[in-house]
PDB file of N, CA and C in Angstrom:
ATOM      1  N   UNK A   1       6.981 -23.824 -11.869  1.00  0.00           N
ATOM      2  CA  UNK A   1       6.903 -25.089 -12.593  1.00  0.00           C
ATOM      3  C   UNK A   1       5.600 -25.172 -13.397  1.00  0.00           C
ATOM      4  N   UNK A   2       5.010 -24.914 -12.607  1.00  0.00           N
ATOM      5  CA  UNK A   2       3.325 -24.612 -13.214  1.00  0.00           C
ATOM      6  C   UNK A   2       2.743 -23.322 -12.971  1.00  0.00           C
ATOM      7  N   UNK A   3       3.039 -22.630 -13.560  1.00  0.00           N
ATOM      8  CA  UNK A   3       2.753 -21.080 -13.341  1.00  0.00           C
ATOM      9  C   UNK A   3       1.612 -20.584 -13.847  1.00  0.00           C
ATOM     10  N   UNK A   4       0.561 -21.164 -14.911  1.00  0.00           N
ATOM     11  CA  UNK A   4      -0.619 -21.076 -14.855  1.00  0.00           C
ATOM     12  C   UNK A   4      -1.492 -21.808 -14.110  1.00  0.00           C
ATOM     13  N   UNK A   5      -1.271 -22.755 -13.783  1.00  0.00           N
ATOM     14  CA  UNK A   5      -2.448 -23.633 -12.865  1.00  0.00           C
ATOM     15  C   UNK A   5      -2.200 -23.229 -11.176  1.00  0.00           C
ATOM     16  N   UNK A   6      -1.047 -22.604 -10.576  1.00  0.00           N
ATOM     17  CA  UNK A   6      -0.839 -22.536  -8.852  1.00  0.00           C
ATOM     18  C   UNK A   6       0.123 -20.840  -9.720  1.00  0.00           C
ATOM     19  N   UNK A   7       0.009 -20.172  -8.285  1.00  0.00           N
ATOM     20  CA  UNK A   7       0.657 -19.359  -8.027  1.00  0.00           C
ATOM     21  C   UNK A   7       1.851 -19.726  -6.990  1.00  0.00           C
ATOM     22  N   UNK A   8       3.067 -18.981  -6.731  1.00  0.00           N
ATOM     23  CA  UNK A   8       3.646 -19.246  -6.132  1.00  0.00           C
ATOM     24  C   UNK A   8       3.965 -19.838  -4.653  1.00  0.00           C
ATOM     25  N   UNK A   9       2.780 -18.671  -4.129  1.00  0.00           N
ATOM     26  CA  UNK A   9       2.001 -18.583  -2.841  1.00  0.00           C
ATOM     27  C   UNK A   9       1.508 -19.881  -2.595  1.00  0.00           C
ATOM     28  N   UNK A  10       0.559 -20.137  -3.942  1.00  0.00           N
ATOM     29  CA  UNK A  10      -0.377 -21.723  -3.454  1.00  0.00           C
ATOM     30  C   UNK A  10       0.503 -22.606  -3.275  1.00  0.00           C
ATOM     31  N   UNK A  11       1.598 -22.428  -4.114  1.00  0.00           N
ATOM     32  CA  UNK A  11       2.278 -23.830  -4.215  1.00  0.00           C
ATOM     33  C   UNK A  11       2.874 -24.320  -2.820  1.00  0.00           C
ATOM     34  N   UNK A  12       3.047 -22.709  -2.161  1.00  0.00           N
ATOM     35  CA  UNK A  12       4.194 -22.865  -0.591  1.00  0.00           C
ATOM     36  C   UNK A  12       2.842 -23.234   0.465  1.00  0.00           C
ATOM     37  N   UNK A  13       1.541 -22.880   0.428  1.00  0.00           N
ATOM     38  CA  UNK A  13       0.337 -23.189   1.086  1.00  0.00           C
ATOM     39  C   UNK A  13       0.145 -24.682   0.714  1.00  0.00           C
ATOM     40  N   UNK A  14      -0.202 -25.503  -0.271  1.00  0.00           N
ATOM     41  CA  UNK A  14      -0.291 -26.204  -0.768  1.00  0.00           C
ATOM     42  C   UNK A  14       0.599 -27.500   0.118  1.00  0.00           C
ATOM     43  N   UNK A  15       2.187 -27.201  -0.188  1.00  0.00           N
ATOM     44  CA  UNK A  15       3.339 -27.879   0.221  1.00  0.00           C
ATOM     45  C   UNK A  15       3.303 -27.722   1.765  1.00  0.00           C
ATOM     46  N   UNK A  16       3.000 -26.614   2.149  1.00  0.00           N
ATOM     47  CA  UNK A  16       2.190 -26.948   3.769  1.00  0.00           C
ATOM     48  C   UNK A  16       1.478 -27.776   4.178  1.00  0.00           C
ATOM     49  N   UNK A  17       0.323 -27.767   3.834  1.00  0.00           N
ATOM     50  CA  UNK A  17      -0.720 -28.917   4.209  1.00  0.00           C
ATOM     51  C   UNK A  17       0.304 -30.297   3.943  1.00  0.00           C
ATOM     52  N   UNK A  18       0.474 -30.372   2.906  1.00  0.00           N
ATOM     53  CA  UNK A  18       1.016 -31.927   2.335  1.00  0.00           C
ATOM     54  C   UNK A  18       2.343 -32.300   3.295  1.00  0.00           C
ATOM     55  N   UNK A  19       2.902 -30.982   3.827  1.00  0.00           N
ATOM     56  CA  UNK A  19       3.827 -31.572   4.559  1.00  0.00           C
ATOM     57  C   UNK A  19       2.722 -31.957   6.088  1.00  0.00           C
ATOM     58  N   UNK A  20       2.149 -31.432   6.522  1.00  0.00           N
ATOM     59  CA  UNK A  20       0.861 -31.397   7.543  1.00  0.00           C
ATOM     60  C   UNK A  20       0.708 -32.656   7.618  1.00  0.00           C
ATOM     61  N   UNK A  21       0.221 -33.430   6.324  1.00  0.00           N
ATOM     62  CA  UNK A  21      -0.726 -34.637   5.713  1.00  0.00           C
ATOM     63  C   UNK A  21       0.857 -35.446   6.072  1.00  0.00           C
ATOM     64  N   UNK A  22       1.551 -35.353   5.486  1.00  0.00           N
ATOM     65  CA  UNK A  22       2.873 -36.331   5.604  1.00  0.00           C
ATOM     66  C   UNK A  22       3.569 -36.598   6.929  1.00  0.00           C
ATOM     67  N   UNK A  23       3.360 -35.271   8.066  1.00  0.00           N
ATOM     68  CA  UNK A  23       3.774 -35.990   9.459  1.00  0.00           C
ATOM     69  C   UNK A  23       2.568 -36.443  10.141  1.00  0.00           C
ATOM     70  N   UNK A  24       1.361 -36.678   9.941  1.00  0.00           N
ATOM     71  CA  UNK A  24       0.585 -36.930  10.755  1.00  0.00           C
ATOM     72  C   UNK A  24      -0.244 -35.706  11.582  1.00  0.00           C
ATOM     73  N   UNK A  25       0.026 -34.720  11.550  1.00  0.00           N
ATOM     74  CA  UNK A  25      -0.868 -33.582  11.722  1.00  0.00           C
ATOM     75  C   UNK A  25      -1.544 -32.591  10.716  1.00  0.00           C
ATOM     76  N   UNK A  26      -2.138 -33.595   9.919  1.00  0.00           N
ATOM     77  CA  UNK A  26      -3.493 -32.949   9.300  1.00  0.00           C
ATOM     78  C   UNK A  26      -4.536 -32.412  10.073  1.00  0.00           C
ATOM     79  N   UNK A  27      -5.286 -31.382   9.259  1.00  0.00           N
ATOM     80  CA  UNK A  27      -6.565 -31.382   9.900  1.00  0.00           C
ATOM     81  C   UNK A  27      -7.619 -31.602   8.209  1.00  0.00           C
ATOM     82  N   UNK A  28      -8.498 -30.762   8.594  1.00  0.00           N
ATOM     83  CA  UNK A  28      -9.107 -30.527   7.352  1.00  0.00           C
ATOM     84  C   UNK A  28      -9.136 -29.202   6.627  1.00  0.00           C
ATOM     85  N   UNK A  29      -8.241 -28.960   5.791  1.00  0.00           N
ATOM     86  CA  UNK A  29      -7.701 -27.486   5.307  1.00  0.00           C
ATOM     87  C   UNK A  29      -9.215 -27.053   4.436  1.00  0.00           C
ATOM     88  N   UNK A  30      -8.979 -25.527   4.294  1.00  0.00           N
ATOM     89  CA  UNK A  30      -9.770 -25.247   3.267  1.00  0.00           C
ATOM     90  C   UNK A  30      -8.601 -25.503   2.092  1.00  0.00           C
ATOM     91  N   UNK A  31      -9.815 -25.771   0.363  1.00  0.00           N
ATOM     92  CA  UNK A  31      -9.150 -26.068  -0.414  1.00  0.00           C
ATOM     93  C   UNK A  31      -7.954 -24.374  -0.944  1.00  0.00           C
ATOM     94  N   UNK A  32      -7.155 -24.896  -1.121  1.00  0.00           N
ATOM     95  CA  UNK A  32      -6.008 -23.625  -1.864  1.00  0.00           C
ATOM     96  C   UNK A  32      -6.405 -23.239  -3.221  1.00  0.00           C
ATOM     97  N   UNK A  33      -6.539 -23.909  -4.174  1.00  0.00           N
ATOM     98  CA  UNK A  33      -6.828 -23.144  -5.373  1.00  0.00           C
ATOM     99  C   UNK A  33      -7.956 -24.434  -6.112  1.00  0.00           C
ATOM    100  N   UNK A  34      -8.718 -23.839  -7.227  1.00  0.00           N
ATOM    101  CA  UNK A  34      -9.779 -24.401  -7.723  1.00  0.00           C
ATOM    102  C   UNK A  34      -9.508 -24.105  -9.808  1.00  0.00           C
ATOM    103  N   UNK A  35      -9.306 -25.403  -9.886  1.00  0.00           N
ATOM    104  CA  UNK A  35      -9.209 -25.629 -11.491  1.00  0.00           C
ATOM    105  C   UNK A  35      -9.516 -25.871 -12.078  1.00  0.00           C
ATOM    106  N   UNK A  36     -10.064 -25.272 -13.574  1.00  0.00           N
ATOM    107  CA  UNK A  36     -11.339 -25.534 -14.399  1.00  0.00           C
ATOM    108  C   UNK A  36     -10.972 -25.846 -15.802  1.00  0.00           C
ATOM    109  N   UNK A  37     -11.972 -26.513 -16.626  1.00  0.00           N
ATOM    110  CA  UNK A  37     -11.747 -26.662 -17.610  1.00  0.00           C
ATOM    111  C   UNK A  37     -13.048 -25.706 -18.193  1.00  0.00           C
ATOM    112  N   UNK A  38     -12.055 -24.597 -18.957  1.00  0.00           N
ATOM    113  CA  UNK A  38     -13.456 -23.732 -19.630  1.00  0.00           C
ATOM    114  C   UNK A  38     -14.370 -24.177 -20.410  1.00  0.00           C
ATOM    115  N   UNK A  39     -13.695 -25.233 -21.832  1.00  0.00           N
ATOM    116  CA  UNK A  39     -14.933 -25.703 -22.232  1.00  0.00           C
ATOM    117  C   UNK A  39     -15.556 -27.512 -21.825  1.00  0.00           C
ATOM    118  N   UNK A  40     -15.270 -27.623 -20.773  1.00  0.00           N
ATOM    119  CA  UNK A  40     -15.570 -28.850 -20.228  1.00  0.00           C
ATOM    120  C   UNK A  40     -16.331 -29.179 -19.196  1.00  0.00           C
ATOM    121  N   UNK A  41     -16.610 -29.595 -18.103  1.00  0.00           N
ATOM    122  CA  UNK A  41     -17.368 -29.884 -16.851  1.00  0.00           C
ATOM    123  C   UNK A  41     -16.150 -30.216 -15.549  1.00  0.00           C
ATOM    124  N   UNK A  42     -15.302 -30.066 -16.201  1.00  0.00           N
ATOM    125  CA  UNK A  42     -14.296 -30.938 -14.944  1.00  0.00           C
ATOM    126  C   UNK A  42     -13.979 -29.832 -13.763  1.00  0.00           C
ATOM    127  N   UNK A  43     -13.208 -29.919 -12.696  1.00  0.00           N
ATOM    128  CA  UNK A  43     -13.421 -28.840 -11.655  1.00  0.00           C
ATOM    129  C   UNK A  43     -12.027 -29.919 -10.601  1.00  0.00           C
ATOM    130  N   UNK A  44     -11.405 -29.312 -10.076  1.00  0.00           N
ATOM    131  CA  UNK A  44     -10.216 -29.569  -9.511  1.00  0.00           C
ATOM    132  C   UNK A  44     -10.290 -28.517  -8.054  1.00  0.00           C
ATOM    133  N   UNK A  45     -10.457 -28.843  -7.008  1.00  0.00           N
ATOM    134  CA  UNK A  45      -9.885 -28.504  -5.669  1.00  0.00           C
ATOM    135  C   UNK A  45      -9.308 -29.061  -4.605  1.00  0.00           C
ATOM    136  N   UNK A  46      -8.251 -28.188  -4.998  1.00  0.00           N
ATOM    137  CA  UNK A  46      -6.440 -28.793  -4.445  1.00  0.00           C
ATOM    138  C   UNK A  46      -6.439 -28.167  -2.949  1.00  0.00           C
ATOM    139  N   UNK A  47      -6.137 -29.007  -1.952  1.00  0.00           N
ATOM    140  CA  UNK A  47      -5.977 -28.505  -1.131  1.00  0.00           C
ATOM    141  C   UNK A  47      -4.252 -28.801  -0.343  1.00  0.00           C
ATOM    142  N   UNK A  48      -3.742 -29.802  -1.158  1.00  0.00           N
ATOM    143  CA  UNK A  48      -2.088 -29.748  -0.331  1.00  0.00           C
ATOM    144  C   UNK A  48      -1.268 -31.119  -1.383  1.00  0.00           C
ATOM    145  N   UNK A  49      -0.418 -30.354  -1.726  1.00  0.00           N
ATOM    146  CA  UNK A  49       0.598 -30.880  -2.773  1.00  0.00           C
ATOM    147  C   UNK A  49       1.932 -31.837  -1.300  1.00  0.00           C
ATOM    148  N   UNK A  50       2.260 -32.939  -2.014  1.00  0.00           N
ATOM    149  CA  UNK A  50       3.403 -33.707  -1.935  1.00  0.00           C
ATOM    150  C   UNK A  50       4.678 -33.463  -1.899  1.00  0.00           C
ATOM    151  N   UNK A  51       5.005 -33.163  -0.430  1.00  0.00           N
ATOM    152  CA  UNK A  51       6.267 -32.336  -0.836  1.00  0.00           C
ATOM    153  C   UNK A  51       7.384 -33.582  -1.271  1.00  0.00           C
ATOM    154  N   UNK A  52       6.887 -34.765  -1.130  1.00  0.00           N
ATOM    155  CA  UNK A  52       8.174 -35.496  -1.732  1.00  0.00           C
ATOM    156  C   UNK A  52       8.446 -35.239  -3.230  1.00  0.00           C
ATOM    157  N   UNK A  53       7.235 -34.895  -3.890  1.00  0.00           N
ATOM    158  CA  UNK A  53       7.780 -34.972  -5.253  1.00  0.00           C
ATOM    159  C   UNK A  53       7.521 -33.558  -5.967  1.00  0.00           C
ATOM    160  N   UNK A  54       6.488 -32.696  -5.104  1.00  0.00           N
ATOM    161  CA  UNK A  54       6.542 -31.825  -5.550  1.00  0.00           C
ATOM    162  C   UNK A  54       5.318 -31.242  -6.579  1.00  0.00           C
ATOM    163  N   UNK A  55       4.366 -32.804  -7.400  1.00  0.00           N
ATOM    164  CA  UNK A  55       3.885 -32.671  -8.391  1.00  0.00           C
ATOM    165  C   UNK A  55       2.564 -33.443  -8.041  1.00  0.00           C
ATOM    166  N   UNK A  56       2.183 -34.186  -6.581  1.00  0.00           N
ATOM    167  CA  UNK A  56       0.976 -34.761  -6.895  1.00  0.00           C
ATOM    168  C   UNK A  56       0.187 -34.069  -5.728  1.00  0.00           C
ATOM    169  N   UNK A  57      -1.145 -33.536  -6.015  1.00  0.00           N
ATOM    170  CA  UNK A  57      -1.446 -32.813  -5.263  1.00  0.00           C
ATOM    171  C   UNK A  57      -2.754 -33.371  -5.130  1.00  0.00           C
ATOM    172  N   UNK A  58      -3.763 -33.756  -3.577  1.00  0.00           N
ATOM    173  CA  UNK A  58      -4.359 -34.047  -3.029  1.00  0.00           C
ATOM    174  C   UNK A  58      -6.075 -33.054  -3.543  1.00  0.00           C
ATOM    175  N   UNK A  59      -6.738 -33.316  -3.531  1.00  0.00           N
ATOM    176  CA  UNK A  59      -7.990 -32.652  -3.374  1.00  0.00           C
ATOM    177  C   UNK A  59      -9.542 -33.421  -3.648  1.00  0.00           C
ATOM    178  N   UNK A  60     -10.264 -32.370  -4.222  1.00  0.00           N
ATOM    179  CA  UNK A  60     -11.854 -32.970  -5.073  1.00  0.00           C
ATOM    180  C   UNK A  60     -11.575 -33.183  -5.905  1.00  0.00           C
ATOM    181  N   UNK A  61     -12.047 -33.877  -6.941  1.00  0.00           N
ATOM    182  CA  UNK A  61     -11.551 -34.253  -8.501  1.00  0.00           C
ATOM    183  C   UNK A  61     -12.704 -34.817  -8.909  1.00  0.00           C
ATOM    184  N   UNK A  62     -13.563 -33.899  -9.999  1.00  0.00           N
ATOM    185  CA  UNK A  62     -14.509 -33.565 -10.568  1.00  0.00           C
ATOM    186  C   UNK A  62     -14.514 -33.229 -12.221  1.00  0.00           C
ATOM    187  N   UNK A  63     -14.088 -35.036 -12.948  1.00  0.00           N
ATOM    188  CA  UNK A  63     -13.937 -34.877 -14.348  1.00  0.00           C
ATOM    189  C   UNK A  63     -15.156 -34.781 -15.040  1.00  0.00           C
ATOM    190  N   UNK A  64     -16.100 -34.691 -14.363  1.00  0.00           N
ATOM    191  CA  UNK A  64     -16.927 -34.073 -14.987  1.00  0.00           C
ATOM    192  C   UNK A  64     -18.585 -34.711 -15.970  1.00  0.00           C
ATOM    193  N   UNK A  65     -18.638 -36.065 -15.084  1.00  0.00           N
ATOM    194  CA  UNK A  65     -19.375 -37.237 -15.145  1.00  0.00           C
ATOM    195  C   UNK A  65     -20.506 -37.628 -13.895  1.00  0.00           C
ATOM    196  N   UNK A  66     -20.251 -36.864 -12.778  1.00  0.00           N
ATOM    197  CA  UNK A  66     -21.484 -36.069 -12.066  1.00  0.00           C
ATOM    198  C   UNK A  66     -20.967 -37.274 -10.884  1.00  0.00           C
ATOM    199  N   UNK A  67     -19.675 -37.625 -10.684  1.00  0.00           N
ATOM    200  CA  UNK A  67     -19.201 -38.636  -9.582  1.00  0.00           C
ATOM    201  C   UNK A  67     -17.828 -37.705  -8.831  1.00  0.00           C
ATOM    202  N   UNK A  68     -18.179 -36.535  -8.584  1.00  0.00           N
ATOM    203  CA  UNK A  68     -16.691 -35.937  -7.969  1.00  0.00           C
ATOM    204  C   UNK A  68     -15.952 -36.992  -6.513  1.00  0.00           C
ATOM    205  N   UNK A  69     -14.850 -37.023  -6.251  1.00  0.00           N
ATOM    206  CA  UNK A  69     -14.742 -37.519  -5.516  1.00  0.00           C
ATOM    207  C   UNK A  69     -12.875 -37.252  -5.229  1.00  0.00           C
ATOM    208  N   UNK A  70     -12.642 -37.405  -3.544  1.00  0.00           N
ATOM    209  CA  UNK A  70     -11.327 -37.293  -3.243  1.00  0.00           C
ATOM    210  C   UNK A  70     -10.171 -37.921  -3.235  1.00  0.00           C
ATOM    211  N   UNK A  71      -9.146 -37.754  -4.087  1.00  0.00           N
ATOM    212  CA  UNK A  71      -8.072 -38.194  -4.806  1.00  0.00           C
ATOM    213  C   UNK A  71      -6.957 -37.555  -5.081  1.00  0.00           C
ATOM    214  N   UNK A  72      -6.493 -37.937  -5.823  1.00  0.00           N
ATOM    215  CA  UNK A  72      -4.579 -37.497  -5.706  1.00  0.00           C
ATOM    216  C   UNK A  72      -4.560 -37.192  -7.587  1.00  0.00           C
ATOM    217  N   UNK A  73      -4.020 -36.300  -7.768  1.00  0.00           N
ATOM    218  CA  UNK A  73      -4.004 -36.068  -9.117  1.00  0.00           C
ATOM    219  C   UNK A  73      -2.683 -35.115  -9.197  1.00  0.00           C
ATOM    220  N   UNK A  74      -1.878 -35.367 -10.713  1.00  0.00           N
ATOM    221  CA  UNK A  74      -1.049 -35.126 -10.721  1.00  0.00           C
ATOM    222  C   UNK A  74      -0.335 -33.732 -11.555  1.00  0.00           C
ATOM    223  N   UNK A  75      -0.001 -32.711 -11.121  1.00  0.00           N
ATOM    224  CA  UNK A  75      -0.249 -31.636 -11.627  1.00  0.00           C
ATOM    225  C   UNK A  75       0.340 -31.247 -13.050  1.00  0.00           C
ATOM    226  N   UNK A  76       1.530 -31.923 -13.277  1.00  0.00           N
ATOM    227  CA  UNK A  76       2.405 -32.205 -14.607  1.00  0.00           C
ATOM    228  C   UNK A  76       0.943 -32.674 -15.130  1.00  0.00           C
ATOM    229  N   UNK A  77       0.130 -33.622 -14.862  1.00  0.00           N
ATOM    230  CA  UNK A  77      -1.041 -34.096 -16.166  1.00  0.00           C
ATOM    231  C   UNK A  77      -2.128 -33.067 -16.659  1.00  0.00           C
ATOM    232  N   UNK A  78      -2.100 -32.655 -15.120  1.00  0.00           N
ATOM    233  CA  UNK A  78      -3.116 -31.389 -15.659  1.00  0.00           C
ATOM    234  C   UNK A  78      -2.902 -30.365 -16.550  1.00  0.00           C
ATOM    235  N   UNK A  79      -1.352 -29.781 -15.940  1.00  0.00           N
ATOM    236  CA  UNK A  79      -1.244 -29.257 -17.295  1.00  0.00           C
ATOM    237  C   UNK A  79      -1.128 -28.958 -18.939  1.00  0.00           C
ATOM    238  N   UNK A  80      -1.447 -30.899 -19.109  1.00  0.00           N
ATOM    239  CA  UNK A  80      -1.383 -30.943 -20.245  1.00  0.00           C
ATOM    240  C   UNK A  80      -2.325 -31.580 -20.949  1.00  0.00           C
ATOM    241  N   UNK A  81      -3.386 -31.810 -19.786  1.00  0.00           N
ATOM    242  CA  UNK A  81      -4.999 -31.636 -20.118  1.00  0.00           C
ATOM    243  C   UNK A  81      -5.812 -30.183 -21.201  1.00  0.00           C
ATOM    244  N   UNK A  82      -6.245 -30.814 -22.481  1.00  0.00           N
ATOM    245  CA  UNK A  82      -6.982 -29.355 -22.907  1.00  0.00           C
ATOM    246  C   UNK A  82      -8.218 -30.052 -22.892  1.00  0.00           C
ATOM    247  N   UNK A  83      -9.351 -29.486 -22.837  1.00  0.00           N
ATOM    248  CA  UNK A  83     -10.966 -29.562 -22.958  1.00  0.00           C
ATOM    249  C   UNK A  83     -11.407 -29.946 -24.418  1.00  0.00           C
ATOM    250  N   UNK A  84     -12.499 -30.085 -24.817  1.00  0.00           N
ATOM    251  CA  UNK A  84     -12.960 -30.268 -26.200  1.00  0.00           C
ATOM    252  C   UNK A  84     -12.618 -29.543 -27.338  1.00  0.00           C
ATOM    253  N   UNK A  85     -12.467 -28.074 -27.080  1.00  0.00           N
ATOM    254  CA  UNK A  85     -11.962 -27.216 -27.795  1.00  0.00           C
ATOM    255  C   UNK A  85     -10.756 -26.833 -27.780  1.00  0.00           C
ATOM    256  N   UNK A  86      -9.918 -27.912 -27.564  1.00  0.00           N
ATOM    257  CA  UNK A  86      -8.505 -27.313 -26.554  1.00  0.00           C
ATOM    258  C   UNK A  86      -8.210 -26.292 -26.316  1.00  0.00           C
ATOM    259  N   UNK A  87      -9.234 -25.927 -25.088  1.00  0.00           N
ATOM    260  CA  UNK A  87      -8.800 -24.924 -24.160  1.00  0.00           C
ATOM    261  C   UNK A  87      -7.784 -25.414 -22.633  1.00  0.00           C
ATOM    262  N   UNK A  88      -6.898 -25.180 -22.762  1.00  0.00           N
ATOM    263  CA  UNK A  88      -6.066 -25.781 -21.404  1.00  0.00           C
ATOM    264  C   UNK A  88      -7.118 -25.515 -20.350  1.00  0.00           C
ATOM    265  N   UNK A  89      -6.501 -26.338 -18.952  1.00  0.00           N
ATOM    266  CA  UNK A  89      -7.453 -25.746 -17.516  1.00  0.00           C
ATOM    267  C   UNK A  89      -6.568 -24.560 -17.176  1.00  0.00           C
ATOM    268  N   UNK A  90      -7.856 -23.780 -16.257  1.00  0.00           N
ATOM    269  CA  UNK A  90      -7.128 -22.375 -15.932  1.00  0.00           C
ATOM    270  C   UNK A  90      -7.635 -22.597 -14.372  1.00  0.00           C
ATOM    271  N   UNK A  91      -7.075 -21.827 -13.933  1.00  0.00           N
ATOM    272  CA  UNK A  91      -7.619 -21.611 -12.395  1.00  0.00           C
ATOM    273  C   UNK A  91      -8.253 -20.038 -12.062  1.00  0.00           C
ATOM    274  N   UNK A  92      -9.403 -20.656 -11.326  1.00  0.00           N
ATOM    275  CA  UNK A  92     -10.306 -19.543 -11.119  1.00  0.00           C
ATOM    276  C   UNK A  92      -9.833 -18.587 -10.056  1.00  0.00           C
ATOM    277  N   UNK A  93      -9.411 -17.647 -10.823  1.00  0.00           N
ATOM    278  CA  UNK A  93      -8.646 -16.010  -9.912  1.00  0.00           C
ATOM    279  C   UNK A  93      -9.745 -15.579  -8.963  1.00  0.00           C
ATOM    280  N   UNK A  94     -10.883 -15.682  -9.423  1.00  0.00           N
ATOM    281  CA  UNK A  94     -11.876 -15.616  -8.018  1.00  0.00           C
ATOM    282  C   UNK A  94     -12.294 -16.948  -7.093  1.00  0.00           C
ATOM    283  N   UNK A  95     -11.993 -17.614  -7.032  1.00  0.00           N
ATOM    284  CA  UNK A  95     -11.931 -18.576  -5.728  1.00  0.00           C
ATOM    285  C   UNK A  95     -11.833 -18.141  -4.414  1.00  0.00           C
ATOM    286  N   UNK A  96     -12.759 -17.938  -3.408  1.00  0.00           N
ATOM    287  CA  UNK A  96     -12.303 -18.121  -2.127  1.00  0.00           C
ATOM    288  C   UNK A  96     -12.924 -19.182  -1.067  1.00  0.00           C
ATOM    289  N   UNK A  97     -11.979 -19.851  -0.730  1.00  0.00           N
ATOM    290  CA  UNK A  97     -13.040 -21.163  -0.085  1.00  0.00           C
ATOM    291  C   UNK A  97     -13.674 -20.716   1.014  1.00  0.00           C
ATOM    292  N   UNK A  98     -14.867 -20.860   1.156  1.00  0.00           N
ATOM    293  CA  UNK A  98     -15.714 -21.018   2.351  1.00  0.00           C
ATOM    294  C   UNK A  98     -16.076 -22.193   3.194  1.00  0.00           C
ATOM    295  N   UNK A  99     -15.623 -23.428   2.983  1.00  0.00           N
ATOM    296  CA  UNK A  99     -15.695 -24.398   3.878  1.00  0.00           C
ATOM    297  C   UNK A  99     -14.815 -25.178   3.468  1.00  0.00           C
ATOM    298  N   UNK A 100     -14.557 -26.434   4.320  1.00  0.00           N
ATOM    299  CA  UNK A 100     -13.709 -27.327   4.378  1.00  0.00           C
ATOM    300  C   UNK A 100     -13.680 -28.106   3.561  1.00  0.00           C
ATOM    301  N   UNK A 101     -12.099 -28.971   3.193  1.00  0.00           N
ATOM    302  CA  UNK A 101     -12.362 -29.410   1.943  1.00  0.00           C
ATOM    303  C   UNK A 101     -13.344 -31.056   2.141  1.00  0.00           C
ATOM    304  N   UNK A 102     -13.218 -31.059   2.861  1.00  0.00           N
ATOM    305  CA  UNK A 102     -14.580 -32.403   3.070  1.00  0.00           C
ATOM    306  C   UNK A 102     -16.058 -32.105   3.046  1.00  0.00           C
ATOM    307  N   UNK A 103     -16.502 -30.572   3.701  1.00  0.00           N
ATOM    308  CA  UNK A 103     -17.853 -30.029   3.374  1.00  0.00           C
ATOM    309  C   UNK A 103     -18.082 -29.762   1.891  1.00  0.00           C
ATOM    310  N   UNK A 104     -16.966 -29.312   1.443  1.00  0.00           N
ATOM    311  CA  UNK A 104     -16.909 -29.399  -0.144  1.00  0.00           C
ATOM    312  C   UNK A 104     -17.561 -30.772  -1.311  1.00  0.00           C
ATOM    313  N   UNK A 105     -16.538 -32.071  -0.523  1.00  0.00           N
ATOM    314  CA  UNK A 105     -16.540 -33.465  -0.865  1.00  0.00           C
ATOM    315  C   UNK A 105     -18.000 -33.779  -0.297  1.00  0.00           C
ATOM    316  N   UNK A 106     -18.824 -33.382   0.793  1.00  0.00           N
ATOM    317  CA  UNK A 106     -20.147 -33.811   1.031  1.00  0.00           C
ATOM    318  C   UNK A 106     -21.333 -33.312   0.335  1.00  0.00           C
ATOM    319  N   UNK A 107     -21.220 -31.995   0.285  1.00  0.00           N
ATOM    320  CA  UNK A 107     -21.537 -31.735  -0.802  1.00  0.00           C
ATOM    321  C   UNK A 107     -21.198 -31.810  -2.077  1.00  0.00           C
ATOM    322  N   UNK A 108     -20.566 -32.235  -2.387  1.00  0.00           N
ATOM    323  CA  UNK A 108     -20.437 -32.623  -4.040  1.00  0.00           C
ATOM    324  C   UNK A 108     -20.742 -34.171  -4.142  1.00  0.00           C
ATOM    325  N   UNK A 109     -20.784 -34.915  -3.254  1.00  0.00           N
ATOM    326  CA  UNK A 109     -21.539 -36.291  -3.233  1.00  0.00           C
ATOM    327  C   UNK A 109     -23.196 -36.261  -3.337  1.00  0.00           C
ATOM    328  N   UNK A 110     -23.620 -35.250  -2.959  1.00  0.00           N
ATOM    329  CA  UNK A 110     -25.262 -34.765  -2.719  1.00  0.00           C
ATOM    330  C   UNK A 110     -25.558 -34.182  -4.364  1.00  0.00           C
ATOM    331  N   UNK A 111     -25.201 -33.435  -4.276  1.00  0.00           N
ATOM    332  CA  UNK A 111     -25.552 -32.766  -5.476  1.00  0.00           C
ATOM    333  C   UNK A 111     -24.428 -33.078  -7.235  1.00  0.00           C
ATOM    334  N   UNK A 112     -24.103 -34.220  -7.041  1.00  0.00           N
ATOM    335  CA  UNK A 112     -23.004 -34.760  -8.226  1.00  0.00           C
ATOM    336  C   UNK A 112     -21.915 -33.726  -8.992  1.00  0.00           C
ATOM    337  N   UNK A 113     -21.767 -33.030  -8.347  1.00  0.00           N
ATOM    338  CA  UNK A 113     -20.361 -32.072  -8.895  1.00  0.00           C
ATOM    339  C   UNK A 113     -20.449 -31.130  -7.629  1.00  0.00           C
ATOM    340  N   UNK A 114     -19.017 -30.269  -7.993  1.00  0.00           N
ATOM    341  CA  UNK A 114     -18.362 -29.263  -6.953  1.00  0.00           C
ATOM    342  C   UNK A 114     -19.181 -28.366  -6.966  1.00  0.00           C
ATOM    343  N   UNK A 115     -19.698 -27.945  -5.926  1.00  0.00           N
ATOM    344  CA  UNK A 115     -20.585 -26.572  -5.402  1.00  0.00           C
ATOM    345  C   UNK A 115     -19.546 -25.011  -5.703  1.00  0.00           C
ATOM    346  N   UNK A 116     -20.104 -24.149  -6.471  1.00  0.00           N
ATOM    347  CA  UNK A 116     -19.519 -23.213  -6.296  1.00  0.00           C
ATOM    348  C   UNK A 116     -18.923 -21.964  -5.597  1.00  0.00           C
TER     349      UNK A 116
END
């Protein structure tokens, strides 16, 4: 559906957690994939998509105004988000999370955007 912003994989990882988040046994996942705007500041880490609909997916959300913070964003919009230069967002093929997506969110409250 969105084949540049999630891979297939993320999407079935993703739809995990969110199903996780939807019966009541969440924990705190690491984030699944991390989305950028090349010529912009904004920064996206998704950690578990909605399996009711399929399209709104949970994470950090970091447009890029030095206030990141955790929210629901919708992946149909993203993809049709371009940057200043309209460059679409891409997702960073090197991503691997090292902490949780709330150590993420604490740190990015400290230091006003997503830690890399």
């Amino acid at each position: 559906m969105y084949p540049t912003l999630i891979t297939e994989e993320q999407r079935a990882q993703l739809l995990a957690n969110g199903h996780a988040y939807a019966t009541g046994h969440a924990s705190d996942p690491l984030p699944v994939v991390r989305l950028l705007t090349p010529d912009a500041h904004a920064t996206w880490l998704l950690a578990a998509l909605d399996p009711a609909d399929g399209d709104t997916a949970y994470g950090l959300c970091d447009v890029g105004i030095g206030m990141p913070e955790l929210g629901h964003v919708k992946l149909s919009d993203l993809a049709s988000i371009v940057g200043p230069l309209k460059k679409p967002i891409l997702r960073d093929l090197y991503f691997r999370p090292n902490r949780s997506l709330s150590a993420y969110a604490q740190l990015a409250q400290v230091d006003g955007s997503i830690p890399d």
